[in-house]
PDB file of N, CA and C in Angstrom:
ATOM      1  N   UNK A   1     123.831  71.439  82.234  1.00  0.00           N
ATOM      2  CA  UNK A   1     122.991  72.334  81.450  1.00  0.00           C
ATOM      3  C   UNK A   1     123.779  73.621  81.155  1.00  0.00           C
ATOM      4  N   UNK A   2     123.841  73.887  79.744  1.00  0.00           N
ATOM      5  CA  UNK A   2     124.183  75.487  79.649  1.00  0.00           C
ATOM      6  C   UNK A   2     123.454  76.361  79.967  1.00  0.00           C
ATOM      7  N   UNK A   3     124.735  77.078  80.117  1.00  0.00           N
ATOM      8  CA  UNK A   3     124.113  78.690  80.918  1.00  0.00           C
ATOM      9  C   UNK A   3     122.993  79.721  80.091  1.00  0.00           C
ATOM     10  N   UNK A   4     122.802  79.578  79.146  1.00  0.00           N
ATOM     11  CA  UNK A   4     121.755  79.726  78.201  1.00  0.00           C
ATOM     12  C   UNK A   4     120.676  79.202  77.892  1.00  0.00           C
ATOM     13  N   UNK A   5     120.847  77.576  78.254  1.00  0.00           N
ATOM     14  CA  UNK A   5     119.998  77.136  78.088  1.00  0.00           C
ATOM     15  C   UNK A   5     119.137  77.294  79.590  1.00  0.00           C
ATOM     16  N   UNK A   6     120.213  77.095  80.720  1.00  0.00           N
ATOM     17  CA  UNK A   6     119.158  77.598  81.378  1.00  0.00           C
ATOM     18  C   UNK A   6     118.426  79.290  81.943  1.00  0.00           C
ATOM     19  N   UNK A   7     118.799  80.350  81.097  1.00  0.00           N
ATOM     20  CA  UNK A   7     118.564  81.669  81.009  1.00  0.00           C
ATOM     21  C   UNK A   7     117.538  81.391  79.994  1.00  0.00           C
ATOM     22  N   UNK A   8     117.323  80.726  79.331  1.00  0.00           N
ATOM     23  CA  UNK A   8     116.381  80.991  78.388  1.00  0.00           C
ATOM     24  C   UNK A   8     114.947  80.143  79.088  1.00  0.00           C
ATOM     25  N   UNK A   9     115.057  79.250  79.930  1.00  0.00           N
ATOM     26  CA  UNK A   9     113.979  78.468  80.410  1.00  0.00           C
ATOM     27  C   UNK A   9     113.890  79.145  81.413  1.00  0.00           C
ATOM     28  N   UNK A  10     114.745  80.137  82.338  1.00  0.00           N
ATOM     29  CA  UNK A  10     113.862  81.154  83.341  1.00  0.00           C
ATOM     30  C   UNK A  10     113.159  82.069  82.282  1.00  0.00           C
ATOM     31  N   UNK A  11     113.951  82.659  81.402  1.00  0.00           N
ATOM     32  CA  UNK A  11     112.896  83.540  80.793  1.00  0.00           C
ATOM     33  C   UNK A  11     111.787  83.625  80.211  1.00  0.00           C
ATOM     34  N   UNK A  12     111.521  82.542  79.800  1.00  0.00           N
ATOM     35  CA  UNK A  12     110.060  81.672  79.687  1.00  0.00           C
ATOM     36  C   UNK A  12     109.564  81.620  80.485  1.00  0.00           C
ATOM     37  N   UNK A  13     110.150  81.238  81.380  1.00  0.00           N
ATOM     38  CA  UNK A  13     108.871  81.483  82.633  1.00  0.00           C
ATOM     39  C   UNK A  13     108.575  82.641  82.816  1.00  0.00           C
ATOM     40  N   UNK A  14     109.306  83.721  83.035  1.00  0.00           N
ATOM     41  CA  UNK A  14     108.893  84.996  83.325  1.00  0.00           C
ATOM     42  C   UNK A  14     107.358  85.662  82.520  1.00  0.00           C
ATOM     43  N   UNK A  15     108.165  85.039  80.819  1.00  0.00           N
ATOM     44  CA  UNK A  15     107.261  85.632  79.667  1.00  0.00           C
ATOM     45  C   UNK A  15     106.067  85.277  80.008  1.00  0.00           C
ATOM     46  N   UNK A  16     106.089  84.288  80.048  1.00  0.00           N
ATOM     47  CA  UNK A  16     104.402  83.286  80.360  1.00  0.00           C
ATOM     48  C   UNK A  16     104.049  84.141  81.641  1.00  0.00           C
ATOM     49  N   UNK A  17     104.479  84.163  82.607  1.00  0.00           N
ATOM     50  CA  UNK A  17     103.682  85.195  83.988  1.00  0.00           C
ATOM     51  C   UNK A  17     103.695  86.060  83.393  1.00  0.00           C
ATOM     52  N   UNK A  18     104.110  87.185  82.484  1.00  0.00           N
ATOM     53  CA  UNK A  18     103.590  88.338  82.085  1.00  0.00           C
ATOM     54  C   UNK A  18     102.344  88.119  81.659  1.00  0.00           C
ATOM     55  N   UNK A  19     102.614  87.834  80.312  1.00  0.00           N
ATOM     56  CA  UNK A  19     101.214  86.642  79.630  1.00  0.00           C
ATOM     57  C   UNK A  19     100.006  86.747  80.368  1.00  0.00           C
ATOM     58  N   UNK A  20     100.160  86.026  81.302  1.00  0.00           N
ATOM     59  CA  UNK A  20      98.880  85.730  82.413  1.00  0.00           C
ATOM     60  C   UNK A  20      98.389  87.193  82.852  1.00  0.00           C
ATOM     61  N   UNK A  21      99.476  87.835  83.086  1.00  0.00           N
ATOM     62  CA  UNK A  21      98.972  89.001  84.269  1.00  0.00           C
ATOM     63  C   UNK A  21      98.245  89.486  83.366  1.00  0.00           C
ATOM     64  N   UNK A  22      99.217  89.986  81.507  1.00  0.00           N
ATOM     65  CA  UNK A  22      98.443  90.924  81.144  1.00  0.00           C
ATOM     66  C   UNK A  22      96.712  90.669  81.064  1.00  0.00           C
ATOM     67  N   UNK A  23      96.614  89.025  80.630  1.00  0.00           N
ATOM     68  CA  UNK A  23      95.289  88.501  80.326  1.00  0.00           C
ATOM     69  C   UNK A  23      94.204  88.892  81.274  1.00  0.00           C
ATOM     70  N   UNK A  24      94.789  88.341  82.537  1.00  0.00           N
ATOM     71  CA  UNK A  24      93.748  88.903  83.638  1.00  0.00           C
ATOM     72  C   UNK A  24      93.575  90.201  84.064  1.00  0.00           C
ATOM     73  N   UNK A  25      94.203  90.698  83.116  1.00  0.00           N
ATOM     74  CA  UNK A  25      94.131  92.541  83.548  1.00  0.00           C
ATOM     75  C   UNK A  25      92.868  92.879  82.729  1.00  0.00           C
ATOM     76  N   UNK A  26      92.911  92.594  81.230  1.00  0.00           N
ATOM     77  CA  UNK A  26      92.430  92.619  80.230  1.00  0.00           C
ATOM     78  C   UNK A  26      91.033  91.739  80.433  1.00  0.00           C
ATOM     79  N   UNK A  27      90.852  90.976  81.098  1.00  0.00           N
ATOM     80  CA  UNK A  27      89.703  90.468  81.321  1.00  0.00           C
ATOM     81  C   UNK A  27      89.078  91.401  82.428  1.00  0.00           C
ATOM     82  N   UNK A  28      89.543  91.453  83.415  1.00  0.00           N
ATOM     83  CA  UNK A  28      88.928  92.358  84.272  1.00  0.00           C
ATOM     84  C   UNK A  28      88.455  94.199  83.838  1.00  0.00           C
ATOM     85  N   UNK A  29      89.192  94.409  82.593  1.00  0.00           N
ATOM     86  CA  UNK A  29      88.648  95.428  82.096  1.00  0.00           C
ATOM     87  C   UNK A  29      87.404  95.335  81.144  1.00  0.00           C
ATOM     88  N   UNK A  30      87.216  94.011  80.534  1.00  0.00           N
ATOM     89  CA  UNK A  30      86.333  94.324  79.924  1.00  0.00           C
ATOM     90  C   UNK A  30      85.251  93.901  80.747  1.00  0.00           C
ATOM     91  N   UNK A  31      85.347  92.956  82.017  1.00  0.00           N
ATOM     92  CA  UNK A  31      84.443  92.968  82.558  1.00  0.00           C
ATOM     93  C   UNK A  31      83.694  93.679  83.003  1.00  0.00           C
ATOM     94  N   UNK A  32      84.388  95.189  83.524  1.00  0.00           N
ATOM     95  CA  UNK A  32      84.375  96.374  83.961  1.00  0.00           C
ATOM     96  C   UNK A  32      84.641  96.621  85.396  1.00  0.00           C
ATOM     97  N   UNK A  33      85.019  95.618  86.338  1.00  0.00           N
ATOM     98  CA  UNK A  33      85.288  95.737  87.634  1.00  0.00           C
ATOM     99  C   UNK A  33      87.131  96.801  87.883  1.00  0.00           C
ATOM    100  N   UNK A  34      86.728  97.966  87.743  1.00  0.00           N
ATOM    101  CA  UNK A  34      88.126  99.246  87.859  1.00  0.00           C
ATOM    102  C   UNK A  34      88.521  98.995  88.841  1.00  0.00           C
ATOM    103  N   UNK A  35      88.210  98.607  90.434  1.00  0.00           N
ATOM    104  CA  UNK A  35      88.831  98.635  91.218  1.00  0.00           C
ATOM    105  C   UNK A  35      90.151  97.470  91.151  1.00  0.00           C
ATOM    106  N   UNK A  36      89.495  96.663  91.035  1.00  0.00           N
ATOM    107  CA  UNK A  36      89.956  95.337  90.771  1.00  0.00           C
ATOM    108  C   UNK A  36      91.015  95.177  90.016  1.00  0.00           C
ATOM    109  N   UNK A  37      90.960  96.445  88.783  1.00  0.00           N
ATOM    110  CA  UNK A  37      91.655  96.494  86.948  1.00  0.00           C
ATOM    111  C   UNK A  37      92.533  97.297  87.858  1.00  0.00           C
ATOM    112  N   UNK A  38      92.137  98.719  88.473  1.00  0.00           N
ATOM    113  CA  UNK A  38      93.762  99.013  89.335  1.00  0.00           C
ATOM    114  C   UNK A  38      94.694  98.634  89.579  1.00  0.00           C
ATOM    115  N   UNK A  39      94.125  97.275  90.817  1.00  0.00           N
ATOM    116  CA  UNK A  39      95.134  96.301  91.131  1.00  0.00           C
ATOM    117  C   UNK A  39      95.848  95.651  90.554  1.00  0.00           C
ATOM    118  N   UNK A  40      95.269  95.085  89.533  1.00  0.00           N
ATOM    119  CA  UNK A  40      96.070  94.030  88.515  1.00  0.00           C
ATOM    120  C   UNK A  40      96.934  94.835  87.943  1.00  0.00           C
ATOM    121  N   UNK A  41      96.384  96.441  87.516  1.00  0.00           N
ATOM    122  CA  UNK A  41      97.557  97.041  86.472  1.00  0.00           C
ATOM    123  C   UNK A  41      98.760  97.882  87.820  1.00  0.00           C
ATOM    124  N   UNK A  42      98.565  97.772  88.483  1.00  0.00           N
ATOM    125  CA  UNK A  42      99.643  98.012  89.825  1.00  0.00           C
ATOM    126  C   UNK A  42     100.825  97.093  89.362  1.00  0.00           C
ATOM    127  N   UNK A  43      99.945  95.983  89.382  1.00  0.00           N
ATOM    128  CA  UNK A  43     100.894  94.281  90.068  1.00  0.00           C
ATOM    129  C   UNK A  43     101.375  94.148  87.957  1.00  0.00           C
ATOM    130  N   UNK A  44     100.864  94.439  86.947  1.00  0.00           N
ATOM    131  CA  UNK A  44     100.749  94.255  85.585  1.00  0.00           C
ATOM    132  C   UNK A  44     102.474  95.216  85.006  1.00  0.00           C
ATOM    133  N   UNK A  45     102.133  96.486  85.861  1.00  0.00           N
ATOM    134  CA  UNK A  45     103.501  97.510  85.613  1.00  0.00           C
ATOM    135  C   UNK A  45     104.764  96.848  86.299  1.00  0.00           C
ATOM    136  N   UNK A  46     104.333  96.660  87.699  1.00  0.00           N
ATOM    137  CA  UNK A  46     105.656  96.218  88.421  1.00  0.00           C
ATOM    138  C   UNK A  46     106.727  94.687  87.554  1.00  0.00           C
ATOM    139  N   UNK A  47     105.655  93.883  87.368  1.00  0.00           N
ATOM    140  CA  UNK A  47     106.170  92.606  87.022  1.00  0.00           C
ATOM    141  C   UNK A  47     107.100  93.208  85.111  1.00  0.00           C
ATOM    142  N   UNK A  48     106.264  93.936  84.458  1.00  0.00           N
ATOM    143  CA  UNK A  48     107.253  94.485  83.265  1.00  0.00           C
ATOM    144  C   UNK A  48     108.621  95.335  83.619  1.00  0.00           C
ATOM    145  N   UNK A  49     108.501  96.270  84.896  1.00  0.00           N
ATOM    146  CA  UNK A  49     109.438  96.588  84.860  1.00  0.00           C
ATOM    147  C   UNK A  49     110.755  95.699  85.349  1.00  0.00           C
ATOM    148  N   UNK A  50     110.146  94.809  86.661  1.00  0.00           N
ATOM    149  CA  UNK A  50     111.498  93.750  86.465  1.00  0.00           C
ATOM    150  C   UNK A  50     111.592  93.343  85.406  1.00  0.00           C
ATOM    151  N   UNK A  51     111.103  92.665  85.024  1.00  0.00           N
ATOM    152  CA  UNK A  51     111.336  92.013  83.453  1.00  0.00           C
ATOM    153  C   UNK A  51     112.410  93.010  82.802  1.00  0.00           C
ATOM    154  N   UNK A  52     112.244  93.690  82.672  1.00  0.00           N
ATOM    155  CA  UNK A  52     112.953  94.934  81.791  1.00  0.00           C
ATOM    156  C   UNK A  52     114.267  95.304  82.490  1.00  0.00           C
ATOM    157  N   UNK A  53     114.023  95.530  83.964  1.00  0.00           N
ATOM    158  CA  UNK A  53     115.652  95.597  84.629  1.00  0.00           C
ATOM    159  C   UNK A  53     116.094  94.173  84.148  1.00  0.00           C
ATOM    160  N   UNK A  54     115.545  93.582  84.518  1.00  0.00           N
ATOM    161  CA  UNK A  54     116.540  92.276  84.500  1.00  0.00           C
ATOM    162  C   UNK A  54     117.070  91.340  83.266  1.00  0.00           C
ATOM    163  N   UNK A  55     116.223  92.195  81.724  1.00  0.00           N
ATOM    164  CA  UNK A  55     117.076  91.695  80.856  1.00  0.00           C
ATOM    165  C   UNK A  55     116.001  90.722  79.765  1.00  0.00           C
ATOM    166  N   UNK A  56     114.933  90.309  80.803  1.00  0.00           N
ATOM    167  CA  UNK A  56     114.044  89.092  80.079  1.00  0.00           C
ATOM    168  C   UNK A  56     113.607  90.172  78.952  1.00  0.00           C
ATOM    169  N   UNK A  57     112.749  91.347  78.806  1.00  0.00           N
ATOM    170  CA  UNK A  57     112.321  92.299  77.728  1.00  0.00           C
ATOM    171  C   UNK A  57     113.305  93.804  77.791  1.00  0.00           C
ATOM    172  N   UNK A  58     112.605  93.495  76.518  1.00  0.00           N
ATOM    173  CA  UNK A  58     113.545  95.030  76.045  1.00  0.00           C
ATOM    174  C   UNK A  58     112.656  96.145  76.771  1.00  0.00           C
ATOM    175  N   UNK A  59     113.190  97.589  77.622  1.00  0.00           N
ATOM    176  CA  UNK A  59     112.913  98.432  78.033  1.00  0.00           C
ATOM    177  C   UNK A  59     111.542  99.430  77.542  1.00  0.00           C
ATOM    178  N   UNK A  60     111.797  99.450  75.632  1.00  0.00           N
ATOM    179  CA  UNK A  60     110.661 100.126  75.397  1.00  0.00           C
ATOM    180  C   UNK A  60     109.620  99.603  75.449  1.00  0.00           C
ATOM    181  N   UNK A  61     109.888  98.142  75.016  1.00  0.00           N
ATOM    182  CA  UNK A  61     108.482  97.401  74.962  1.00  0.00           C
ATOM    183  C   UNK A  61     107.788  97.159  76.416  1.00  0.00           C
ATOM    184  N   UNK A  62     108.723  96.916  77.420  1.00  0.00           N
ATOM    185  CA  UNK A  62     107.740  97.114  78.854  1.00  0.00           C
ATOM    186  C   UNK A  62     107.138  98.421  78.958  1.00  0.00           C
ATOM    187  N   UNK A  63     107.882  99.988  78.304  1.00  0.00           N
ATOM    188  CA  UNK A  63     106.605 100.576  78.504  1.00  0.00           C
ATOM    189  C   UNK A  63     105.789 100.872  77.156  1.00  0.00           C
ATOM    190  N   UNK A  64     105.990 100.527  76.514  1.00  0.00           N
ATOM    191  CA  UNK A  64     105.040 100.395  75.210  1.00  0.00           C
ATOM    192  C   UNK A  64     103.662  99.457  76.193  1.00  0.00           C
ATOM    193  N   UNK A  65     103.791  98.541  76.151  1.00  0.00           N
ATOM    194  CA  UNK A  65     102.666  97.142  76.768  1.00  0.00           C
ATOM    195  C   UNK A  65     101.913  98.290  78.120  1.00  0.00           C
ATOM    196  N   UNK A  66     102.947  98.839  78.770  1.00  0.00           N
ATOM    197  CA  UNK A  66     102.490  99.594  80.472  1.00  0.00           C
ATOM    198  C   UNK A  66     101.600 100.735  80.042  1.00  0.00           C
ATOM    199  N   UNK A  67     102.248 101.245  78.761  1.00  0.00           N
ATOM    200  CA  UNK A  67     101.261 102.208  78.147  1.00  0.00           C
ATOM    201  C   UNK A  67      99.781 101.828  77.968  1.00  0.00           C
ATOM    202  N   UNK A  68      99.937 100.942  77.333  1.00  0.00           N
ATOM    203  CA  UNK A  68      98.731 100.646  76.089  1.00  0.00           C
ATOM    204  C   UNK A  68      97.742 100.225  77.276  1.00  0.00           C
ATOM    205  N   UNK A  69      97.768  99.589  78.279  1.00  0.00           N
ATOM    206  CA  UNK A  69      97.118  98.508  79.425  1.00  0.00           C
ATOM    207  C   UNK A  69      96.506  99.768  80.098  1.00  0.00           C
ATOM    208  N   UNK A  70      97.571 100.980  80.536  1.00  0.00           N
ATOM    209  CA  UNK A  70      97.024 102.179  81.045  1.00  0.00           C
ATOM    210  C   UNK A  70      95.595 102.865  80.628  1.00  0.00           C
ATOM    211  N   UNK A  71      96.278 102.637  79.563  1.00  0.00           N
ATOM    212  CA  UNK A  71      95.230 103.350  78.001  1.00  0.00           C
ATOM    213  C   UNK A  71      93.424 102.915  78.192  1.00  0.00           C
ATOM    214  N   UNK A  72      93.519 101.185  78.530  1.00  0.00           N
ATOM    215  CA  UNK A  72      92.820 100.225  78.263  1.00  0.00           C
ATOM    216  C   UNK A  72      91.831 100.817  79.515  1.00  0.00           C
ATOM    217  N   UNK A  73      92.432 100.998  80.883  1.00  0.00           N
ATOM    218  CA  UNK A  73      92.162 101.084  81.990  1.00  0.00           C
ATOM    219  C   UNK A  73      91.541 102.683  81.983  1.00  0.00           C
ATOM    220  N   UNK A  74      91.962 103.423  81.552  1.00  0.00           N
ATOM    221  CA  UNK A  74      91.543 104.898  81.588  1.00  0.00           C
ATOM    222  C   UNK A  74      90.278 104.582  80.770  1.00  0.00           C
ATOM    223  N   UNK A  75      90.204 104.391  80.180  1.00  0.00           N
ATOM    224  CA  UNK A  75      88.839 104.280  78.981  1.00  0.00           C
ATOM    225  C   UNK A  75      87.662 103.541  79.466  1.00  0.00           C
ATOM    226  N   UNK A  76      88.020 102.798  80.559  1.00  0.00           N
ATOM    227  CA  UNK A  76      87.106 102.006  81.643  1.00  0.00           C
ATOM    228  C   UNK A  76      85.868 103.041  82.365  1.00  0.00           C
ATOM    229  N   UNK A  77      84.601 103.309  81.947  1.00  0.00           N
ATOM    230  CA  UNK A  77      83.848 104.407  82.480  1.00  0.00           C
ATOM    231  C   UNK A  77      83.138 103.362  83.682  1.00  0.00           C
TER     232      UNK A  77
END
């Protein structure tokens, strides 16, 4: 297997677990359970910023996405 090819099938995986996290973040906000939406956006930031050290996303866009999720979560009354 090339070395690309297999960098590109970890990074898929990664993408897709972002994917998920953001979803269940985003569900739990509109559900309205904040404590809960904390947690996820704890565990939601950490997983973008590896991503971002390590190359799978580009830097602004992990905090562009870390922003916006923040955003989502503050607005949570």
């Amino acid at each position: 297997m090339h070395s690309s090819a297999r960098r590109h099938h970890h990074n898929q995986g990664i993408s897709s677990r972002l994917k998920t996290l953001e979803k269940r973040f985003l569900e739990l906000v509109k559900v309205g359970k904040k404590d809960d939406a904390a947690a996820s956006l704890r565990m939601v930031s950490s997983a973008f910023d590896k991503a971002a050290k390590t190359g799978v996303l580009h830097a602004n866009k992990a905090s562009r996405k870390k922003s916006r999720l923040t955003l989502h979560w503050a607005a949570m009354k």
